[in-house]
Protein backbone atom coordinates (compact mmCIF):
# COMPACT_ATOMS: atom_id res chain seq x y z
CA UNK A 1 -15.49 10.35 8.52
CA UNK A 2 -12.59 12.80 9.68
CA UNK A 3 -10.93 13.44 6.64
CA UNK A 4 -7.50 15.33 8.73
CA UNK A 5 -7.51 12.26 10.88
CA UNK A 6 -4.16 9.61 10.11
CA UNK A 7 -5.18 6.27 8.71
CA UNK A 8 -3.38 2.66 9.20
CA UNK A 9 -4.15 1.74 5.61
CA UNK A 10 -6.16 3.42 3.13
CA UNK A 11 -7.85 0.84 0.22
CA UNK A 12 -8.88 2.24 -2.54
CA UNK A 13 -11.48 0.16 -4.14
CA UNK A 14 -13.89 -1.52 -1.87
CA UNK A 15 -15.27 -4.59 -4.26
CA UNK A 16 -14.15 -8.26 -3.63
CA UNK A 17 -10.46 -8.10 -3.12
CA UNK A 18 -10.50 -4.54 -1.10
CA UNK A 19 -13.60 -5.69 1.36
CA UNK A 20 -11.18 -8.99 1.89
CA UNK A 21 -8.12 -6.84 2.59
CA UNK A 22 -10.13 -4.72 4.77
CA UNK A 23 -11.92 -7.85 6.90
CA UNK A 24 -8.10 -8.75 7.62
CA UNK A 25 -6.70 -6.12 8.65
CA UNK A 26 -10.45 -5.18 10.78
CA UNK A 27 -9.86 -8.21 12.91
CA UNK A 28 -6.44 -7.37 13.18
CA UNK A 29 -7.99 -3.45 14.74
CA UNK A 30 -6.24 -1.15 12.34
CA UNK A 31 -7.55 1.77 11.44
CA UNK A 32 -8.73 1.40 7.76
CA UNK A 33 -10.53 3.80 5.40
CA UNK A 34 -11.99 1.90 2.28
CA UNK A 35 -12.80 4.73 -0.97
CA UNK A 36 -14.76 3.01 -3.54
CA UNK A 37 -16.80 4.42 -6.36
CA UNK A 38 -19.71 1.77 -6.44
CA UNK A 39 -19.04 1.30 -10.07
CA UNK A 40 -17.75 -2.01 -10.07
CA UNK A 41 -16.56 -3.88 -13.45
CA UNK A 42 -18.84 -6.66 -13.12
CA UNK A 43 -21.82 -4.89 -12.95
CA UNK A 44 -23.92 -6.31 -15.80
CA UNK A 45 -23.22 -9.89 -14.97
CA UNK A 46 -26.43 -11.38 -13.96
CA UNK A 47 -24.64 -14.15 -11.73
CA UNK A 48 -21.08 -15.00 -10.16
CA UNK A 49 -19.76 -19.23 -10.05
CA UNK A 50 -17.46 -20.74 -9.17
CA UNK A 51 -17.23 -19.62 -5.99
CA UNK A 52 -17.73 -21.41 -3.21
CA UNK A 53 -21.23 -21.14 -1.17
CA UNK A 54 -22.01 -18.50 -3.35
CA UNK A 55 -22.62 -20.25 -6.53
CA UNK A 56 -24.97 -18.30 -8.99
CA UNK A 57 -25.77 -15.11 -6.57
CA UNK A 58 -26.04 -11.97 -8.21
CA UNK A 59 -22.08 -10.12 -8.26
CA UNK A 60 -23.72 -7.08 -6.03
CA UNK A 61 -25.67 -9.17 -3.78
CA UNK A 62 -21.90 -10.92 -2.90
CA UNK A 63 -20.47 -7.26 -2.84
CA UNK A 64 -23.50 -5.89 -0.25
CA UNK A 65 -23.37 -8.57 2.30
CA UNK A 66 -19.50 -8.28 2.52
CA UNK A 67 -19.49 -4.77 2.91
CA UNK A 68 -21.87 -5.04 5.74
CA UNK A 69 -20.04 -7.66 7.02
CA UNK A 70 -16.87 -5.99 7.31
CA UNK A 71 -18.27 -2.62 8.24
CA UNK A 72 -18.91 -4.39 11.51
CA UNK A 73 -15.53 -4.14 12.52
CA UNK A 74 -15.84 -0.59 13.95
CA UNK A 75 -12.40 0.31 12.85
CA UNK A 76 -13.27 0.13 9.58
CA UNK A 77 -15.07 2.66 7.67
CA UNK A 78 -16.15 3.22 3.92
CA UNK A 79 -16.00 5.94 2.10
CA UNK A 80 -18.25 6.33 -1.26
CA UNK A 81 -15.72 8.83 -3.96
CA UNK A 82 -12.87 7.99 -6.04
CA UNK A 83 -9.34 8.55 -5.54
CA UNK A 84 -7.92 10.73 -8.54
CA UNK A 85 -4.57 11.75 -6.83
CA UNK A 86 -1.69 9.79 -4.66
CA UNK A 87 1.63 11.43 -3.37
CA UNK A 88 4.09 10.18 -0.84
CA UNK A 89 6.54 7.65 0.67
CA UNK A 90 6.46 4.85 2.94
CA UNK A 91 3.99 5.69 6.38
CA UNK A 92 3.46 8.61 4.80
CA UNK A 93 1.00 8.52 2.05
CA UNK A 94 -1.81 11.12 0.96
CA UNK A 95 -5.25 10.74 -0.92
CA UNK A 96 -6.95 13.16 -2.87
CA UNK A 97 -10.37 12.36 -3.67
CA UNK A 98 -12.69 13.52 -6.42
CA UNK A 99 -14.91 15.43 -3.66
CA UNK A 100 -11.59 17.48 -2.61
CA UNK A 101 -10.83 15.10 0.84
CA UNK A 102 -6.97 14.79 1.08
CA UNK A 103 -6.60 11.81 3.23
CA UNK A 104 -3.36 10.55 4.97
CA UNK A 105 -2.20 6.75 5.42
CA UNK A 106 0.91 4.81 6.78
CA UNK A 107 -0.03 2.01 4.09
CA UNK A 108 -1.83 2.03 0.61
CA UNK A 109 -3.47 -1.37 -0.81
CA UNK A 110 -4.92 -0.72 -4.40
CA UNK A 111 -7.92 -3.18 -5.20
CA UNK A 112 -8.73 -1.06 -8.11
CA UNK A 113 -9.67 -3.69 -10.99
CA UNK A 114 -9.07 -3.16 -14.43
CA UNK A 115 -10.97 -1.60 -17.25
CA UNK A 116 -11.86 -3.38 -20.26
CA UNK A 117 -11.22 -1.78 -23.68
CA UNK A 118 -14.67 -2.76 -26.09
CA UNK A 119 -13.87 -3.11 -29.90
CA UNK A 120 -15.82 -1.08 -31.63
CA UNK A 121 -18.74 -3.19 -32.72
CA UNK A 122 -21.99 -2.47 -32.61
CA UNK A 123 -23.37 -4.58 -29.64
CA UNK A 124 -20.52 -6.08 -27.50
CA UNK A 125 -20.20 -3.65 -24.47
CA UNK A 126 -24.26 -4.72 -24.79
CA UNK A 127 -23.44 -7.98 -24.23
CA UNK A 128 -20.28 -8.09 -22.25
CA UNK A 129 -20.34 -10.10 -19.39
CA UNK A 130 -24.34 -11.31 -20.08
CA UNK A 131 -23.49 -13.41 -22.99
CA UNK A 132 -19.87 -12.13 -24.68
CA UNK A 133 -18.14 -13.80 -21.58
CA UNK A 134 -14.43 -13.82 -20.80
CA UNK A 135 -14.17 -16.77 -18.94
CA UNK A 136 -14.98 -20.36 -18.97
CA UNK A 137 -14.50 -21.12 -15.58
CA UNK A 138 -16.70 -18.44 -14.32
CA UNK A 139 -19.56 -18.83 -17.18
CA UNK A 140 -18.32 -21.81 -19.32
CA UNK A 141 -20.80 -24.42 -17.47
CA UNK A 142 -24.30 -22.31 -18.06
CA UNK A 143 -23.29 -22.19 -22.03
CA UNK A 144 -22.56 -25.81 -22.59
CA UNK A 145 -23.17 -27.37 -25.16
CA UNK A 146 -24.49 -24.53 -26.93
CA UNK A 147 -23.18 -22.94 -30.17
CA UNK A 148 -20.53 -20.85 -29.34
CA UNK A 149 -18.21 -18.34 -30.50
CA UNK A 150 -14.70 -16.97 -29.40
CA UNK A 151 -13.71 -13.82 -30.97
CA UNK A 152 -10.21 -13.06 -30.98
CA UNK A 153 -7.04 -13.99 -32.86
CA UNK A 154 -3.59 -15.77 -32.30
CA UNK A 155 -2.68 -17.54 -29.29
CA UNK A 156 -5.49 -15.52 -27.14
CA UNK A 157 -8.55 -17.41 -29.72
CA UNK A 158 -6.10 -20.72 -29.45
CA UNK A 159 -5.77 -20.56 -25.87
CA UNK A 160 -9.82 -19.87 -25.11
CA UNK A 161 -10.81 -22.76 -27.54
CA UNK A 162 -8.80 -25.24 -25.77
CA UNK A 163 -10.69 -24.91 -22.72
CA UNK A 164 -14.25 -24.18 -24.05
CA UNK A 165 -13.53 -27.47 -26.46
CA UNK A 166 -14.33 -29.43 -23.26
CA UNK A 167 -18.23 -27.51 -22.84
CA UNK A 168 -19.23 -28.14 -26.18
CA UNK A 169 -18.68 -29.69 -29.42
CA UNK A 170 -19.97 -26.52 -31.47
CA UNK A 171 -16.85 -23.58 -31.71
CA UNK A 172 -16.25 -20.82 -34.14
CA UNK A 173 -13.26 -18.53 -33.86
CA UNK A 174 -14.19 -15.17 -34.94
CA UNK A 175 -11.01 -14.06 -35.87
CA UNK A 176 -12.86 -10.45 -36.57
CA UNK A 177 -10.10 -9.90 -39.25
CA UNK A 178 -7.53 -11.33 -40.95
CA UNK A 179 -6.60 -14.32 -39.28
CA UNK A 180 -3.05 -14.32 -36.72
CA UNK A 181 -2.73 -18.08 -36.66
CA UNK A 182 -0.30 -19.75 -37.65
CA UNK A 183 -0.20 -22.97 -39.46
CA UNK A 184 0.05 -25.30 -36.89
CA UNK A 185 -2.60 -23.34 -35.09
CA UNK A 186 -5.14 -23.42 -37.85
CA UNK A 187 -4.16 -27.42 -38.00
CA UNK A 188 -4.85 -27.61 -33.70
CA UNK A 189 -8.09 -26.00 -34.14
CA UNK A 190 -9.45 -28.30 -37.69
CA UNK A 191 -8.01 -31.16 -35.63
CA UNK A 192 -10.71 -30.43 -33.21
CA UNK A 193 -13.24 -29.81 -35.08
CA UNK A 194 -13.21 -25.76 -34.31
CA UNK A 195 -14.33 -23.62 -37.33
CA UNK A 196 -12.64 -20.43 -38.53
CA UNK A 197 -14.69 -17.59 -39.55
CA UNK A 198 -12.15 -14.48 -41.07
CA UNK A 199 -14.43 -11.95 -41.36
CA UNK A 200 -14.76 -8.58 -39.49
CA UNK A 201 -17.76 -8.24 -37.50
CA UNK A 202 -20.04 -4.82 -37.62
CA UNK A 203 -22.62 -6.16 -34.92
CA UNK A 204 -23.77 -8.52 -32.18
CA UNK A 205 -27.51 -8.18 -32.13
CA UNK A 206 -29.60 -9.12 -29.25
CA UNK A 207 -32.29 -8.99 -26.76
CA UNK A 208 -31.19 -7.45 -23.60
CA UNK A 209 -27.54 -8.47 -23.61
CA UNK A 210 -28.45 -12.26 -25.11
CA UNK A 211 -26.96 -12.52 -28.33
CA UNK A 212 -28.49 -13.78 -31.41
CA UNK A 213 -26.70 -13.43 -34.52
CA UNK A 214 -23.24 -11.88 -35.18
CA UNK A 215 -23.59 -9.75 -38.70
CA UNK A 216 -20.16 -9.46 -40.64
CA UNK A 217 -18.97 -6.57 -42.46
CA UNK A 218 -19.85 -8.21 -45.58
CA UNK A 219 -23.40 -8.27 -44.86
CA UNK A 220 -23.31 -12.16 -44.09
CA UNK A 221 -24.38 -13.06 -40.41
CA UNK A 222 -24.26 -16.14 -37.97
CA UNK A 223 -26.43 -16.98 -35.27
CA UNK A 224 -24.76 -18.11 -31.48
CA UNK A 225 -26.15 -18.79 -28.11
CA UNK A 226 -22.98 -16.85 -26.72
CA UNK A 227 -19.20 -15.89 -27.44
CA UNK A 228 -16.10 -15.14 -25.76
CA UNK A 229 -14.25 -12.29 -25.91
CA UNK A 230 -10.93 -11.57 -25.69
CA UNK A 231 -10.48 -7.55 -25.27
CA UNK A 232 -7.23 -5.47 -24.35
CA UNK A 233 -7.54 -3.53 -20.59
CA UNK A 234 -5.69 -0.86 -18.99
CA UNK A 235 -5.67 -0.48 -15.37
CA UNK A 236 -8.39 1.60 -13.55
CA UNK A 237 -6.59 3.68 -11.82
CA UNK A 238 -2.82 5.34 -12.75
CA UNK A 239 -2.24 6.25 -9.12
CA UNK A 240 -0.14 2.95 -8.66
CA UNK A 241 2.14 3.80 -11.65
CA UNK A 242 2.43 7.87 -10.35
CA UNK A 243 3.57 6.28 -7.18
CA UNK A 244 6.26 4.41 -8.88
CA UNK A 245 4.69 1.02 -8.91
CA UNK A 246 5.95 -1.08 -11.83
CA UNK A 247 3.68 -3.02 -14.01
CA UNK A 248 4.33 -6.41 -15.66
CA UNK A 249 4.34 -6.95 -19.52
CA UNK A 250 0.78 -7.51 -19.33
CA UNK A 251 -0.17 -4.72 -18.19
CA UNK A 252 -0.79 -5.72 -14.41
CA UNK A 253 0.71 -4.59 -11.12
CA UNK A 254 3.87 -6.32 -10.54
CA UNK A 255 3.47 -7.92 -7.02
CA UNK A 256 5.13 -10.50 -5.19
CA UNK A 257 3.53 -13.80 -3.76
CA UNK A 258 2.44 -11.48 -0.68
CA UNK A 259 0.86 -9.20 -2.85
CA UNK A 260 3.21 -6.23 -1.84
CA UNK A 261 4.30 -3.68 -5.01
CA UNK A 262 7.80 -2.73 -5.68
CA UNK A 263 7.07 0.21 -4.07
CA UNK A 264 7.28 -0.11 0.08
CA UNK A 265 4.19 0.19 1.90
CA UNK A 266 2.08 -0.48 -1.29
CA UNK A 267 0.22 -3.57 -1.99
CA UNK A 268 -2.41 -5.10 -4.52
CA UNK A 269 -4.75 -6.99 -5.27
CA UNK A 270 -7.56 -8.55 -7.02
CA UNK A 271 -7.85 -8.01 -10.98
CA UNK A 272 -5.09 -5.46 -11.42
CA UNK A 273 -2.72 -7.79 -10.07
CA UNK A 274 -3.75 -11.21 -10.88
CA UNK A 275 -3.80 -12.78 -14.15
CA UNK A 276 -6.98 -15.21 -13.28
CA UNK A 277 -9.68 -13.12 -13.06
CA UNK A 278 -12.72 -14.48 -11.26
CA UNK A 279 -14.30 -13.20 -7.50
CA UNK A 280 -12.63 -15.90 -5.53
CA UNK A 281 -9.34 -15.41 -7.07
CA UNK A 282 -9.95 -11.26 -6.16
CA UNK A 283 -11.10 -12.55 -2.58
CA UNK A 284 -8.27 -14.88 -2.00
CA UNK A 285 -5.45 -12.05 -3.17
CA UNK A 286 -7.45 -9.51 -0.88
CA UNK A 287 -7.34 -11.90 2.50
CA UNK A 288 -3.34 -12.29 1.52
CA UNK A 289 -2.94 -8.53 0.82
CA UNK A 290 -4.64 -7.13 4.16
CA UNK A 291 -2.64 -10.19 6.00
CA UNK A 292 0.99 -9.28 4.93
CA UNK A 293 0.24 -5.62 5.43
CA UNK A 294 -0.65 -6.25 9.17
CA UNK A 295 2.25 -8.08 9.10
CA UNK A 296 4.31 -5.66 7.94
CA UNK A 297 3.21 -3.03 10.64
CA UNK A 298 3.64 -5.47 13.24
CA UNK A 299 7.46 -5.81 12.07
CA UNK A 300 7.88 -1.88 11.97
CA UNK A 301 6.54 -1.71 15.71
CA UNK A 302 7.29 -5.03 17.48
C-alpha cells in the first residue's frame, strides 16, 4: 500500500459490516482502503447464529473467508493498524494511523463497533459472550431450557426477560443491587413466574468462560447454566464525533435509513449504528452503507 496515494473511500474497521461495505463498493471498482485492527468485539464467542448459511461457524472463521473474498476485488486493499486521528471535509478527508500513515479519502464509512463497558465483578468479562450472553436471538436457542439468569435492572432486565421467557421456564433477574422496578414491573415478572434476586454480585465463577455459580456480596451464591447481561458501551472509536458526527441518545451514530451520518461524505454501519446487534444485522447495514456511497459518487460525477 501507497500511503500518499488518494482513496475513493477509506473504511475503517474491516469486520462484518466494513468487509460488506467494501464487497459493494469492490464490484462497483472504487478504490477502497479497509484499516482494521484484528481485534474484533466478538472475539471470545465460540459460535455466530442466526445467520443464514452460516449457522454455528466460529465469528473469525465468518470474518477470514469474507476478507478473502473481498480482497479479490483488486481494487480493494486491507490495511492491518488503527485509525487514531480524522480531519477534513467532504472529498477531502485524511487518516492518521497508529503506525504514522496519513491517508487521504473522498469518502469515510466507519464500521467501527462498539465497546462494551464490564461491571466490575469478578468473572464477567471471563464469561462475556461464552456464557454471560447479550442476546437471545443470537445465543437464546443453545441455552434453552436451562436455568438462566439476566442481570440488569429496570426496563433493560424487563425487556430481556420477555423474550428469554419463551426459551425456558427457569429466570432469575439479578438485579445486582437495589432493585429499579417498578411495581407493575415486579407484578409482570411474578406473573410469569420470573424470580427476583436483589443482591449485589462479587463473582461469576467458572470453567473456561462456562459459568457455574454466581456468589453475592453477602456470601450467599446461586448456581446457572448461563446469564444475560445487560452492560453500558461507548463507541470504539471518537473519530466520528471529532468529525462532527452526531450521536443518538443511546449512544449510537445517528444515521439515516441509507446509513449516511449527518456529516456529508460520512457513513456507518454495523454495531455503532444499529440498535440490533447481531452479524447479519452488521452485514446487512454494511451492503446498504457501501451501496449508497457508490451512489453518492455516481451523483457527484454523472
Amino acid at each position: 500500500m501507497d500511503n500518499k496515494e488518494n482513496y475513493e473511500v477509506v473504511i475503517i474497521g474491516g469486520s462484518y459490516a466494513g468487509l460488506s461495505a467494501a464487497m459493494a463498493l469492490g464490484r462497483s471498482l472504487r478504490k477502497v482502503l479497509i484499516i482494521d485492527s484484528g481485534l474484533p468485539c466478538n472475539k471470545q464467542t465460540p459460535k455466530s447464529h442466526n445467520v443464514i448459511t452460516l449457522d454455528g461457524v466460529k465469528p473469525s472463521e465468518i470474518t477470514l473467508k469474507s476478507k478473502l473474498q473481498v480482497l479479490k476485488y483488486s481494487t480493494v486493499q486491507f490495511l492491518e493498524d488503527v485509525a487514531i486521528e480524522g480531519y477534513g471535509t467532504n472529498n477531502n478527508f485524511h487518516i492518521i494511523t497508529k503506525s504514522g500513515k496519513k491517508i487521504n479519502a473522498k469518502k469515510l464509512i466507519f464500521a467501527t463497533g462498539i465497546k462494551d463497558t464490564m461491571p466490575s465483578i469478578k468473572g464477567f468479562s471471563d464469561c462475556w459472550g461464552i456464557s454471560v450472553i447479550h442476546c437471545p436471538y443470537c445465543h437464546g436457542y443453545e441455552i434453552r431450557n436451562q436455568k438462566t439468569g439476566i442481570i440488569g435492572n429496570g426496563a433493560h432486565a424487563i425487556h430481556l426477560a420477555s423474550l428469554v421467557n419463551n426459551l425456558t421456564d427457569d429466570i432469575t433477574v439479578l438485579t445486582n443491587g437495589t432493585s429499579e422496578l417498578d411495581a407493575e414491573q415486579i407484578l409482570k415478572l411474578k406473573k410469569n413466574n420470573i424470580k427476583i434476586i436483589e443482591k449485589e454480585i462479587s463473582e461469576i465463577v467458572h470453567e473456561k468462560g462456562v459459568m457455574k455459580n454466581v456468589i453475592f456480596k453477602d456470601g450467599s451464591k446461586e448456581s446457572f447454566k448461563a446469564a444475560y447481561g445487560v452492560v453500558p458501551f461507548t463507541q470504539h472509536s471518537n473519530i466520528p464525533e471529532s468529525l462532527g458526527c452526531e450521536l443518538t441518545d443511546s449512544g449510537h451514530i445517528n444515521v439515516t435509513d441509507f446509513q449516511k451520518t449527518t456529516v456529508d461524505g460520512i457513513f456507518a454501519c454495523g454495531d455503532n449504528s444499529i440498535m440490533m446487534r447481531s452479524v447479519s444485522n452488521a452485514i446487512n447495514s454494511g451492503t446498504i452503507s457501501g451501496a449508497m456511497l457508490n451512489k453518492e459518487l455516481v451523483d457527484e460525477k454523472f
